[in-house]
PDB file of N, CA and C in Angstrom:
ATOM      1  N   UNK A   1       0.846  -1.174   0.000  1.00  0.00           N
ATOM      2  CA  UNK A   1       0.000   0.000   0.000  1.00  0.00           C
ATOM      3  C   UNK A   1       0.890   1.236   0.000  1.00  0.00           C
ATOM      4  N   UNK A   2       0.863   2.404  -0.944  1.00  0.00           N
ATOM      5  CA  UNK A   2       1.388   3.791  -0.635  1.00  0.00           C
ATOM      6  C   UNK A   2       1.006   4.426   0.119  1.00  0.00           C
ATOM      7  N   UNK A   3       1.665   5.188   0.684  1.00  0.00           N
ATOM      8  CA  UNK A   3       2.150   6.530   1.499  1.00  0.00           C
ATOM      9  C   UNK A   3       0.695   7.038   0.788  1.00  0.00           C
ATOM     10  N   UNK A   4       0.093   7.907  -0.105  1.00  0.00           N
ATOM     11  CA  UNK A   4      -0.776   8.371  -0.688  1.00  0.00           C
ATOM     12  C   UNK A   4      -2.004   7.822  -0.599  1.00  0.00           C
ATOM     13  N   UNK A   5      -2.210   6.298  -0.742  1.00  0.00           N
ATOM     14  CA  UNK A   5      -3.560   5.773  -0.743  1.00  0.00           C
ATOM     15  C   UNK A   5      -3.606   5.744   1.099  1.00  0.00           C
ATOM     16  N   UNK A   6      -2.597   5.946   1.693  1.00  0.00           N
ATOM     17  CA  UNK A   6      -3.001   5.806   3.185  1.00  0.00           C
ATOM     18  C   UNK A   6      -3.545   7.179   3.593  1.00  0.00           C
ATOM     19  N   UNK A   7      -2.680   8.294   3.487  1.00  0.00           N
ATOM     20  CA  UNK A   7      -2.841   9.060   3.804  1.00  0.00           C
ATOM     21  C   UNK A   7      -4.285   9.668   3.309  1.00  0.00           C
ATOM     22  N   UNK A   8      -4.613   9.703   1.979  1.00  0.00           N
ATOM     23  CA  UNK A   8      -6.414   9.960   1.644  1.00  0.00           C
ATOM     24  C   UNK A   8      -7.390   9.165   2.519  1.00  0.00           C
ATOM     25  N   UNK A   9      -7.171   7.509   2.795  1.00  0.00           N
ATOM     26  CA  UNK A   9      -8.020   7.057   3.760  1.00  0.00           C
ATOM     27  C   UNK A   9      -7.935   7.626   4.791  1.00  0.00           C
ATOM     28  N   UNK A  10      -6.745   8.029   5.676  1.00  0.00           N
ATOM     29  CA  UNK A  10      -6.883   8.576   6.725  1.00  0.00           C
ATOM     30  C   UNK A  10      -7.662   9.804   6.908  1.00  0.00           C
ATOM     31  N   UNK A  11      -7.233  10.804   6.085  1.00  0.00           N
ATOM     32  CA  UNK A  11      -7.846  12.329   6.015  1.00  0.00           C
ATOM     33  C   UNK A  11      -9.466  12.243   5.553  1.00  0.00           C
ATOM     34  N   UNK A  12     -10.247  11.142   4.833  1.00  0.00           N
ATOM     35  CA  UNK A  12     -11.052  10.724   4.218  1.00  0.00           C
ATOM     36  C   UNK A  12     -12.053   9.721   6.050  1.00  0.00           C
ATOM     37  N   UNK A  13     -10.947   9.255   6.920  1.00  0.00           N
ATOM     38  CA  UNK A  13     -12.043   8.714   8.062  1.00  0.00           C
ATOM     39  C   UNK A  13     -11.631  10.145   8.726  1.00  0.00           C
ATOM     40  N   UNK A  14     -11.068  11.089   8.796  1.00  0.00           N
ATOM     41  CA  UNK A  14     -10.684  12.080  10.086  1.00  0.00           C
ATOM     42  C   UNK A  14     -12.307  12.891   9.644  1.00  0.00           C
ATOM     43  N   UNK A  15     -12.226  13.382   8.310  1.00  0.00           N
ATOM     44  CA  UNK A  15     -13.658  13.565   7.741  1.00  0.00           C
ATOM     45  C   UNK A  15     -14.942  12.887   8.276  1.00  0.00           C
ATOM     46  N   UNK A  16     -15.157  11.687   7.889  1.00  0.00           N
ATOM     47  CA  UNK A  16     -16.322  10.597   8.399  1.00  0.00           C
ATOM     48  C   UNK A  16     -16.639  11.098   9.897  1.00  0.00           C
ATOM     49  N   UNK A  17     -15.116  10.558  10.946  1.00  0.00           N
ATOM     50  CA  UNK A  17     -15.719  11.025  12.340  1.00  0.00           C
ATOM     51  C   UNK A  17     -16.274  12.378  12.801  1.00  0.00           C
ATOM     52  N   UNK A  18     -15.594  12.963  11.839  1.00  0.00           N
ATOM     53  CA  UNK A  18     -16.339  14.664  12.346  1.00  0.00           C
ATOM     54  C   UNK A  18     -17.760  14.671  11.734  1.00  0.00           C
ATOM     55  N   UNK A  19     -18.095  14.172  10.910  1.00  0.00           N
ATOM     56  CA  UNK A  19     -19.539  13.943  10.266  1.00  0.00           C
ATOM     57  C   UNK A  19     -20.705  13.424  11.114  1.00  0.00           C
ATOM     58  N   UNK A  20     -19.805  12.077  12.086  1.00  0.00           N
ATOM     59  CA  UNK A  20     -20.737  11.367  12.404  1.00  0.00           C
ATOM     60  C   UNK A  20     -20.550  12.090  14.084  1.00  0.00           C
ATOM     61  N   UNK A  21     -19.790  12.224  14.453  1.00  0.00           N
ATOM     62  CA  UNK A  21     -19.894  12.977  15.863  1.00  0.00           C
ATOM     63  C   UNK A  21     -20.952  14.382  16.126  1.00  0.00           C
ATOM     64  N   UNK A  22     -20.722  15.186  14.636  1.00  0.00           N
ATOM     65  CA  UNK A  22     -21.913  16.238  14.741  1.00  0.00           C
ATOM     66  C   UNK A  22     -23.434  15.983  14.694  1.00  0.00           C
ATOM     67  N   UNK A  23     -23.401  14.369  13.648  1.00  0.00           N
ATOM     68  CA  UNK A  23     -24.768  14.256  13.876  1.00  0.00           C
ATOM     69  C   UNK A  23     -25.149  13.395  15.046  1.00  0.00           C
ATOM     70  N   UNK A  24     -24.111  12.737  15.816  1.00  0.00           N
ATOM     71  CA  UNK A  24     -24.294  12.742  17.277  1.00  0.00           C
ATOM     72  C   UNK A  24     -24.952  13.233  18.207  1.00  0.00           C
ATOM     73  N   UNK A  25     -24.143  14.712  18.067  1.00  0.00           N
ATOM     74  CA  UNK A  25     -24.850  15.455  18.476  1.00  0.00           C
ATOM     75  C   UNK A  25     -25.742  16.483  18.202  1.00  0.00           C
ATOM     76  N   UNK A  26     -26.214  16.547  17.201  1.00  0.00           N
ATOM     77  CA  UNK A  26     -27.675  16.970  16.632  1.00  0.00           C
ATOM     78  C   UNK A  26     -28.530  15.952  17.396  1.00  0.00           C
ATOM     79  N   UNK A  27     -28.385  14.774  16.938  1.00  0.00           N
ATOM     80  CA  UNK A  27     -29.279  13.804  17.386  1.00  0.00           C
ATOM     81  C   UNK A  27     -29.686  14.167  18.903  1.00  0.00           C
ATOM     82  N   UNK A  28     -28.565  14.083  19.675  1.00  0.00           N
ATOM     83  CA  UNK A  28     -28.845  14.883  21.137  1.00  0.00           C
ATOM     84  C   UNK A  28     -29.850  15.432  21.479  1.00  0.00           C
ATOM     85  N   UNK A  29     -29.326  16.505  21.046  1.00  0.00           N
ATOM     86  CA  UNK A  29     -29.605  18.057  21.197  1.00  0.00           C
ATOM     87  C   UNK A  29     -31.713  18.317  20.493  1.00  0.00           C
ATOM     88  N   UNK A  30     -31.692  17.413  19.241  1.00  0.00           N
ATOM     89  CA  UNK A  30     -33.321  16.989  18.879  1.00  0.00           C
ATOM     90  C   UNK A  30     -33.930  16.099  19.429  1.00  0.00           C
ATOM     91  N   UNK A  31     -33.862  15.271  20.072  1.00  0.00           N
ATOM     92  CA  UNK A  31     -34.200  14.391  21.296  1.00  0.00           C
ATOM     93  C   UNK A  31     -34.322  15.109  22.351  1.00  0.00           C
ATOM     94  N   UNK A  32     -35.073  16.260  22.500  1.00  0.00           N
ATOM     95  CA  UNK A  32     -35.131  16.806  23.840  1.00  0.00           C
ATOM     96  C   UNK A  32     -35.863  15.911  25.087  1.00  0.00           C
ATOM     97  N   UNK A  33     -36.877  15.379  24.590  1.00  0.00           N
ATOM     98  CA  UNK A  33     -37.566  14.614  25.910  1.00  0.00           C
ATOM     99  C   UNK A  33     -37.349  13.489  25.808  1.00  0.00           C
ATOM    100  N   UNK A  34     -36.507  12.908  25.532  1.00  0.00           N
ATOM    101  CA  UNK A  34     -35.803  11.618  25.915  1.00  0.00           C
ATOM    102  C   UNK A  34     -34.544  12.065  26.450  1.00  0.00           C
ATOM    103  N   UNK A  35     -33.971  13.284  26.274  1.00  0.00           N
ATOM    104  CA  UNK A  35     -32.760  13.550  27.407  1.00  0.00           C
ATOM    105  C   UNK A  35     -33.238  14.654  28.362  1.00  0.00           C
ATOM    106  N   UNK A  36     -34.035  15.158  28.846  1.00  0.00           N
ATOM    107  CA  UNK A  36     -35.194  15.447  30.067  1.00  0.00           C
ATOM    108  C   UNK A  36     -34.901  14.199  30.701  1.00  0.00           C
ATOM    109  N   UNK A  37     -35.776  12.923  29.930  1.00  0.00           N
ATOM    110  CA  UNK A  37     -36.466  12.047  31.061  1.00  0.00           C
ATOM    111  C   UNK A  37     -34.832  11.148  31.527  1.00  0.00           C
ATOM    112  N   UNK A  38     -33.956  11.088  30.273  1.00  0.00           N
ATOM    113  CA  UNK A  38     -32.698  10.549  30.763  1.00  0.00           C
ATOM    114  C   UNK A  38     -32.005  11.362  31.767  1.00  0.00           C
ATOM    115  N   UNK A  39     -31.974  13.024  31.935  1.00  0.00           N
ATOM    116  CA  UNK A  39     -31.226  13.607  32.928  1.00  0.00           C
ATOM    117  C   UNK A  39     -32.068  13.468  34.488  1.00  0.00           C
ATOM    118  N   UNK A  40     -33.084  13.307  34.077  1.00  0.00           N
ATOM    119  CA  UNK A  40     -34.208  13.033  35.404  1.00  0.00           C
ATOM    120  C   UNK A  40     -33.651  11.955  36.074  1.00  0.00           C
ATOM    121  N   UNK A  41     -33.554  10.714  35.222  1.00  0.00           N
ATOM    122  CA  UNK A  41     -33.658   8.962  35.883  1.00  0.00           C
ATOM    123  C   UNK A  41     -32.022   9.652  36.428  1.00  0.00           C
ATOM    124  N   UNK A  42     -31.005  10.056  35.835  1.00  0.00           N
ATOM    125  CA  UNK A  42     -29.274  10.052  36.747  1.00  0.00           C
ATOM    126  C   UNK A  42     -29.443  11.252  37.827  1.00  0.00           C
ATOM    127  N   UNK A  43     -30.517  11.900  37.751  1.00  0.00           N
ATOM    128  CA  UNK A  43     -30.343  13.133  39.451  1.00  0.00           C
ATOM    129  C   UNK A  43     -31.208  11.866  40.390  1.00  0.00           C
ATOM    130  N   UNK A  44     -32.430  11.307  40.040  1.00  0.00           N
ATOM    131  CA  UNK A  44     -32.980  10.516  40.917  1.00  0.00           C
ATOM    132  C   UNK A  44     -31.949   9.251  41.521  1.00  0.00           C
ATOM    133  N   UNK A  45     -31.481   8.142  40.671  1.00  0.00           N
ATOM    134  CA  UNK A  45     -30.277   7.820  40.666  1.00  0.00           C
ATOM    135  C   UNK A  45     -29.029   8.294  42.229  1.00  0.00           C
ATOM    136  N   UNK A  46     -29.026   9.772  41.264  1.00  0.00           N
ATOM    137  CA  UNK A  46     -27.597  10.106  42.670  1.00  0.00           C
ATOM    138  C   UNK A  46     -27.837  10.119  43.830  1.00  0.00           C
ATOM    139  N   UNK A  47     -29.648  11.162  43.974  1.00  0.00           N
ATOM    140  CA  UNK A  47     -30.440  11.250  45.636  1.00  0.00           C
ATOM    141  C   UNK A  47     -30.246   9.848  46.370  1.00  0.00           C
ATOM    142  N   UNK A  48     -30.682   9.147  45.319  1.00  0.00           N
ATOM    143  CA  UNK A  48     -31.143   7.222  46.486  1.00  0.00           C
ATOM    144  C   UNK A  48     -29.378   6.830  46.321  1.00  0.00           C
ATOM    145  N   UNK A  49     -28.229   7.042  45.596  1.00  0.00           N
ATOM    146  CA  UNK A  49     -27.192   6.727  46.291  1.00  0.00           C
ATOM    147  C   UNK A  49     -26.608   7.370  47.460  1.00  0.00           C
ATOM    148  N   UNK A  50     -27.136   8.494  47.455  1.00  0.00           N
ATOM    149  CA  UNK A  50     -26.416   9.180  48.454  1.00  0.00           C
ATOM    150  C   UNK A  50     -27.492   9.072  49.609  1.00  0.00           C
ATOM    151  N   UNK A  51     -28.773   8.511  49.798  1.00  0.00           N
ATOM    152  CA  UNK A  51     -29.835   8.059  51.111  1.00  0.00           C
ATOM    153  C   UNK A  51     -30.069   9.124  50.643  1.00  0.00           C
ATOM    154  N   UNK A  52     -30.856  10.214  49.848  1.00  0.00           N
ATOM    155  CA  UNK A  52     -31.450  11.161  50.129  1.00  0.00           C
ATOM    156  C   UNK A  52     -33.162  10.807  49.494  1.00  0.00           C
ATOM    157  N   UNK A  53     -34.013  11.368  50.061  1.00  0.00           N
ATOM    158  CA  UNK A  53     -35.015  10.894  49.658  1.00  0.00           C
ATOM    159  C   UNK A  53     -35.891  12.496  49.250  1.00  0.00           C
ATOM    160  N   UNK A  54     -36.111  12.409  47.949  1.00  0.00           N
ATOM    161  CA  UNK A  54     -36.217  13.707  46.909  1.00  0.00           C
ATOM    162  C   UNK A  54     -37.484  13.227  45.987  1.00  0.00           C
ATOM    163  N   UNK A  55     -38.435  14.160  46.095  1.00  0.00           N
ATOM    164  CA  UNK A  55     -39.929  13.538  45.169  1.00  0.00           C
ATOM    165  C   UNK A  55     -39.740  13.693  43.751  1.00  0.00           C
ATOM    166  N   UNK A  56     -40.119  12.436  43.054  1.00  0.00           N
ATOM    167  CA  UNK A  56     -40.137  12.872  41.962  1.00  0.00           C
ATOM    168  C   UNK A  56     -40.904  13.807  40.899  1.00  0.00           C
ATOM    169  N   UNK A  57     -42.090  14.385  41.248  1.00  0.00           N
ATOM    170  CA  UNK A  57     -42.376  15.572  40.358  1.00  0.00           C
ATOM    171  C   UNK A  57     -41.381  16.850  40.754  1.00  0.00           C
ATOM    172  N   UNK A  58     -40.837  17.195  42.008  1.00  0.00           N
ATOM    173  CA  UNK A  58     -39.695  18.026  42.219  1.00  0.00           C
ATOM    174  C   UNK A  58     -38.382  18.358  40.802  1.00  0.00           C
ATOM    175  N   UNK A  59     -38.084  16.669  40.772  1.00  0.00           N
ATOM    176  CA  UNK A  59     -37.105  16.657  39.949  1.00  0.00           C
ATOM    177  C   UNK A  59     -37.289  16.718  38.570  1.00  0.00           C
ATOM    178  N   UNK A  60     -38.364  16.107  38.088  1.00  0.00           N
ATOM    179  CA  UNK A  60     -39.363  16.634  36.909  1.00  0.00           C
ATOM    180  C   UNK A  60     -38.781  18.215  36.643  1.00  0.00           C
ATOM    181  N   UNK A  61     -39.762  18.982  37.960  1.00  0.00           N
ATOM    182  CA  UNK A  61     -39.933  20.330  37.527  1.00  0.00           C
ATOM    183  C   UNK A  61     -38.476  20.914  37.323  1.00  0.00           C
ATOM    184  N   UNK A  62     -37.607  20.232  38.258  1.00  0.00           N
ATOM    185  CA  UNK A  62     -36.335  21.522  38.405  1.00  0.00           C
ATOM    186  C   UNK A  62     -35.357  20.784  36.918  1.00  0.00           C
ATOM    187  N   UNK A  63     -36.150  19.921  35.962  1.00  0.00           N
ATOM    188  CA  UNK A  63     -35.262  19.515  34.702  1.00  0.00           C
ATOM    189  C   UNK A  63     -35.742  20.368  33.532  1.00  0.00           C
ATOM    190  N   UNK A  64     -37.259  20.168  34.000  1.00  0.00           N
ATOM    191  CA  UNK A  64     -38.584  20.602  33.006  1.00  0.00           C
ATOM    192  C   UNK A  64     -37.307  22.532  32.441  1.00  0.00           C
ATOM    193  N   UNK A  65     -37.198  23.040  34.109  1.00  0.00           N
ATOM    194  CA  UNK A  65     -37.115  24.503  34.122  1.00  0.00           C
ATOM    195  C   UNK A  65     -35.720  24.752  33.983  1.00  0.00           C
ATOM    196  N   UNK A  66     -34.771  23.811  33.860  1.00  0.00           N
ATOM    197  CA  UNK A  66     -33.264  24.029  33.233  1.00  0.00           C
ATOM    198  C   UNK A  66     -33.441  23.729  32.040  1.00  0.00           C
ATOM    199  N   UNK A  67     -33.727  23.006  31.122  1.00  0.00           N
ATOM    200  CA  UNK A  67     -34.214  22.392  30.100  1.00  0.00           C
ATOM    201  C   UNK A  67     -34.940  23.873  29.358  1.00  0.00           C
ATOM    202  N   UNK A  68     -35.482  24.725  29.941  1.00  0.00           N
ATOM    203  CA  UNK A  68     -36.601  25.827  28.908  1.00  0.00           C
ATOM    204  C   UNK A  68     -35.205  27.203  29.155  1.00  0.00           C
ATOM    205  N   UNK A  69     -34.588  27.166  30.102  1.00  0.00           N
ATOM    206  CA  UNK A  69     -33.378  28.598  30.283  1.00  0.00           C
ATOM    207  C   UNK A  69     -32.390  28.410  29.777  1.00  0.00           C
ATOM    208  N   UNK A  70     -31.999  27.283  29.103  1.00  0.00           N
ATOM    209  CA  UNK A  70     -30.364  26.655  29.347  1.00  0.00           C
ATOM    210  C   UNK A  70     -29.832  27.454  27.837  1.00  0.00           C
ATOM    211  N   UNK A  71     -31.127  27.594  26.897  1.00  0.00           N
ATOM    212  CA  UNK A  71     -30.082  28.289  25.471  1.00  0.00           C
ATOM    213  C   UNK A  71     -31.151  29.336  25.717  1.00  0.00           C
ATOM    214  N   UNK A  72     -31.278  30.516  26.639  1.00  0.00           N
ATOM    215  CA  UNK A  72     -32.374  31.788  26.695  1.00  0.00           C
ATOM    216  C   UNK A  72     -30.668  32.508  26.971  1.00  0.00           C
ATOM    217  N   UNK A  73     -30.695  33.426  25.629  1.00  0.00           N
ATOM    218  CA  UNK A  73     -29.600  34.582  25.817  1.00  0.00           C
ATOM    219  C   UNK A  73     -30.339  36.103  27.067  1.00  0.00           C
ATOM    220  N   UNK A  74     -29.555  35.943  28.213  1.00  0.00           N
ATOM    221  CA  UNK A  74     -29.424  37.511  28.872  1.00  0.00           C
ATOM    222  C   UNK A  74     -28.507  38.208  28.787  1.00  0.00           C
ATOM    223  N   UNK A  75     -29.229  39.262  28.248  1.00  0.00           N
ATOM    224  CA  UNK A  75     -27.638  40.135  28.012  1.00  0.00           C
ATOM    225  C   UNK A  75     -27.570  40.941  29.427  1.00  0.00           C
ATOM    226  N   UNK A  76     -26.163  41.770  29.023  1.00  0.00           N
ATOM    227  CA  UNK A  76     -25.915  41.910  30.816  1.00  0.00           C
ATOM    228  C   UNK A  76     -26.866  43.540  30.947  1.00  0.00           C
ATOM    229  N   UNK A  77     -26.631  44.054  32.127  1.00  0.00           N
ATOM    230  CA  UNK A  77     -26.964  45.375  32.126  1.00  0.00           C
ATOM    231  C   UNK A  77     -26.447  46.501  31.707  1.00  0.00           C
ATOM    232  N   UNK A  78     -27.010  47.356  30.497  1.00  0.00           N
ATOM    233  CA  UNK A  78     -25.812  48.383  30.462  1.00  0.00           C
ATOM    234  C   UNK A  78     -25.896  49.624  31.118  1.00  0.00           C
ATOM    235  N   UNK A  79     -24.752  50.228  31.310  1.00  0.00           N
ATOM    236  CA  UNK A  79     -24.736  51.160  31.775  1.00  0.00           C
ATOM    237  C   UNK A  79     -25.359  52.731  31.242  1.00  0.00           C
ATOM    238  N   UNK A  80     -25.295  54.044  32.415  1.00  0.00           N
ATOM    239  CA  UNK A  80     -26.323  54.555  31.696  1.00  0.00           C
ATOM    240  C   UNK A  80     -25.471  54.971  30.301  1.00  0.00           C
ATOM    241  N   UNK A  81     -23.814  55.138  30.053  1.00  0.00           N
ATOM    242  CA  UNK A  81     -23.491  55.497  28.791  1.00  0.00           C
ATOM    243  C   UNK A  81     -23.703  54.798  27.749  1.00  0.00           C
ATOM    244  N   UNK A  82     -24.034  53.531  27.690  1.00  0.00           N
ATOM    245  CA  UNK A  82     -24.482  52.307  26.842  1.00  0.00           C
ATOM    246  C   UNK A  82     -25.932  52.470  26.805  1.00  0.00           C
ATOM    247  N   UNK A  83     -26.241  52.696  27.297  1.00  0.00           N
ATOM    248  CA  UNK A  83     -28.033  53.002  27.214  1.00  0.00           C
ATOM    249  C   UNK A  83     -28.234  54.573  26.983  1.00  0.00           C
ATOM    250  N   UNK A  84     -27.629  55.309  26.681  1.00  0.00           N
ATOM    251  CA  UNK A  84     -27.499  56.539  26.081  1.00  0.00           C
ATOM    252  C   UNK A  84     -27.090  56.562  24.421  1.00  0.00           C
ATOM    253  N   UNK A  85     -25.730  56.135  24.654  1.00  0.00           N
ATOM    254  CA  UNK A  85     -25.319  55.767  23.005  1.00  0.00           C
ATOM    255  C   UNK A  85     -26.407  54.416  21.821  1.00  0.00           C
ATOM    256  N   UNK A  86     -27.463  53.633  22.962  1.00  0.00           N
ATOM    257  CA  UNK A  86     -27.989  52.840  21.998  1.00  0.00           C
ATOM    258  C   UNK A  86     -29.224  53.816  21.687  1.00  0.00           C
ATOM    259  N   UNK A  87     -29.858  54.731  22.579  1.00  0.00           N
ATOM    260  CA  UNK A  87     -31.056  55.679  22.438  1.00  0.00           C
ATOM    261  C   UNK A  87     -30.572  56.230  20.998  1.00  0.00           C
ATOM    262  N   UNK A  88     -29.069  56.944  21.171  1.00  0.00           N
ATOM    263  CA  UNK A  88     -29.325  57.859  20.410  1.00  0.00           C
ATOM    264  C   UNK A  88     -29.185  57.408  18.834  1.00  0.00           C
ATOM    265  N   UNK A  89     -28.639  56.046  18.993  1.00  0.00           N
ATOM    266  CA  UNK A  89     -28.007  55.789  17.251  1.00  0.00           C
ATOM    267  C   UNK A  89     -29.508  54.649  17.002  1.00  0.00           C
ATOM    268  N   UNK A  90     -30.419  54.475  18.331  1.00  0.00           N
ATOM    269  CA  UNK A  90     -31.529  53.977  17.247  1.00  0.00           C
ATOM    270  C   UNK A  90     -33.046  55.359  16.847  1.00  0.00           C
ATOM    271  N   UNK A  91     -32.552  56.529  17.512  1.00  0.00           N
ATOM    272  CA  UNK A  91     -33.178  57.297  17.261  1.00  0.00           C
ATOM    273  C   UNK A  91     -33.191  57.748  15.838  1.00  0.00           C
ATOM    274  N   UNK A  92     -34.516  58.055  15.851  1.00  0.00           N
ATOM    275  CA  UNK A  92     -34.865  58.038  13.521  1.00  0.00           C
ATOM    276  C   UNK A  92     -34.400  59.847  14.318  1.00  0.00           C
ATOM    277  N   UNK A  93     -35.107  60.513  14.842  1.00  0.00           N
ATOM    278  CA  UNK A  93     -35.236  61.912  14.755  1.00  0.00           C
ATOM    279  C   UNK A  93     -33.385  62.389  14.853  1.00  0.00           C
ATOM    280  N   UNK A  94     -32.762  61.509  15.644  1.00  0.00           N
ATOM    281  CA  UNK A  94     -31.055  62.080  15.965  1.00  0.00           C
ATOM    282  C   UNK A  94     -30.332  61.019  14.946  1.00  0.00           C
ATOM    283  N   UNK A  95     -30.770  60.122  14.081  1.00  0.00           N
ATOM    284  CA  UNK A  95     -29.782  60.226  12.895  1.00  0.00           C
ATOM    285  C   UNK A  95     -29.940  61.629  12.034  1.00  0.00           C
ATOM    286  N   UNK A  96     -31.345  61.823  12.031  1.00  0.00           N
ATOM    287  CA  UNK A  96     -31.662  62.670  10.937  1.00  0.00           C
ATOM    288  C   UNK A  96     -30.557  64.454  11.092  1.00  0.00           C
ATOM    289  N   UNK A  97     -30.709  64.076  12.566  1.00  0.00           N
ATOM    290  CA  UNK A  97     -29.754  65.692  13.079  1.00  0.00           C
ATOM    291  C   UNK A  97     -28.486  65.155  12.832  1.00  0.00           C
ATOM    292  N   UNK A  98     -28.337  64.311  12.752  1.00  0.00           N
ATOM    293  CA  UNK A  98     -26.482  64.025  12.710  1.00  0.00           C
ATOM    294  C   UNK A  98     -26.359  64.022  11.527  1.00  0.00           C
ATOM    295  N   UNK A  99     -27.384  63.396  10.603  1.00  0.00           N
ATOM    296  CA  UNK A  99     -27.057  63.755   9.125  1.00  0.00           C
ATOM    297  C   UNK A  99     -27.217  64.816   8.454  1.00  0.00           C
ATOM    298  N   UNK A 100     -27.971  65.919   9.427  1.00  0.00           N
ATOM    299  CA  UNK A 100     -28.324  67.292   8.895  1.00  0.00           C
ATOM    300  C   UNK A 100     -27.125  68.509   9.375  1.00  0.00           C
ATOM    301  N   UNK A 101     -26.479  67.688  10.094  1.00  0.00           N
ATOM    302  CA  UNK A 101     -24.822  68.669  10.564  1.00  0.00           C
ATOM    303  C   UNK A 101     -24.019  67.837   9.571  1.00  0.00           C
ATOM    304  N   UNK A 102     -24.057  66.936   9.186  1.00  0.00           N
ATOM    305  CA  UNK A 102     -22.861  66.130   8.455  1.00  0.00           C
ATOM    306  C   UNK A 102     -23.304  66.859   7.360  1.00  0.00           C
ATOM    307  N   UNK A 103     -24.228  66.859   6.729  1.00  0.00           N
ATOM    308  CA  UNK A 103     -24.835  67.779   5.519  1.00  0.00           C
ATOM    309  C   UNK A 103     -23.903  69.402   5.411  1.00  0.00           C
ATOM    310  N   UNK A 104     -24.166  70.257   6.767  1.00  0.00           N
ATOM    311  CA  UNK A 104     -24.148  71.249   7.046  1.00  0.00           C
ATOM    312  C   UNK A 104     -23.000  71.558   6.626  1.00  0.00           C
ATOM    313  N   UNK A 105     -22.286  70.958   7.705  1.00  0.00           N
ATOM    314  CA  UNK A 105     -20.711  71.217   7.430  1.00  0.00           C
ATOM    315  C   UNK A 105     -20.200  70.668   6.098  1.00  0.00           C
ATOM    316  N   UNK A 106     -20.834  70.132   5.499  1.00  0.00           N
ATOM    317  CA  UNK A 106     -19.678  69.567   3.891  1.00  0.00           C
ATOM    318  C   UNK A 106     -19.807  70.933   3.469  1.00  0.00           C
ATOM    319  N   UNK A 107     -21.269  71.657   3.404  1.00  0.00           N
ATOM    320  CA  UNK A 107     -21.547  72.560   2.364  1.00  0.00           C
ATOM    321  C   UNK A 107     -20.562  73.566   2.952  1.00  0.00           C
ATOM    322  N   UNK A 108     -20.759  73.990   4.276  1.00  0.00           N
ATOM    323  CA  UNK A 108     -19.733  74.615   4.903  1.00  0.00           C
ATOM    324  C   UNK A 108     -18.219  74.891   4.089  1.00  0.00           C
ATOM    325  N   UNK A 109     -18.002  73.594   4.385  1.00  0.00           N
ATOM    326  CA  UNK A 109     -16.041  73.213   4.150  1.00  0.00           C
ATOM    327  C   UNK A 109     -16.316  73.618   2.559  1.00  0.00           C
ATOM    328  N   UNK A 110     -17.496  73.415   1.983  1.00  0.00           N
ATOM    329  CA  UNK A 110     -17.598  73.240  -0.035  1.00  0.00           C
ATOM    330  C   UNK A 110     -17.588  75.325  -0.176  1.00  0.00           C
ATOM    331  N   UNK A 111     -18.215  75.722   0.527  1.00  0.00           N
ATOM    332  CA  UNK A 111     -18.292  77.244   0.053  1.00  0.00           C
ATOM    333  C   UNK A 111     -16.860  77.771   0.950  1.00  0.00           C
ATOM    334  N   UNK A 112     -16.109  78.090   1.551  1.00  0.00           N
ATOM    335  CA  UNK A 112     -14.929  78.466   1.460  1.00  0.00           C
ATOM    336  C   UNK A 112     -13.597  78.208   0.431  1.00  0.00           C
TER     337      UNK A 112
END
């Protein structure tokens, strides 16, 4: 066998596994309530190894409610200069003034 026909099989399975690992995890990730009820059965699981005795609609709910936040983007708080600078550049009336001085002054700088 050559150096060449190895090396394409190789680079040719390094390909395959990245193929099949993403749809791995797609598969995952679209299986939501079969990995709910699978993360449920391993917290119930840990309580009774460790003697703790924990109800199961509890653990339901507290999967149900990580499960609905876990991809919810919060953005952080901004400050008041960040919440000043977003007022003013989504304001229609203060582009229109910034474009009516940008106006101003060309003609300005154009007649001298």
């Amino acid at each position: 066998m050559s150096g060449g026909r190895l090396s394409e099989q190789m680079g040719a399975m390094a390909l395959v596994d990245q193929l099949r690992h993403r749809r791995m995890a797609l598969e995952e990730h679209l299986d939501l309530p079969q990995r709910e009820i699978e993360v449920a059965e391993r917290i119930r699981s840990y309580y009774r190894s460790q003697g703790i005795d924990c109800d199961d609609q509890l653990v339901n709910q507290g999967v149900r409610e990580f499960f609905r936040q876990r991809l919810v983007f919060e953005a952080p708080p901004m400050n008041l200069w960040q919440r000043f600078l977003g007022r003013l550049i989504s304001s229609l009336a203060m582009r229109l003034w910034v474009l009516g001085m940008l106006a101003f002054a060309v003609m300005f700088v154009l007649s001298i």
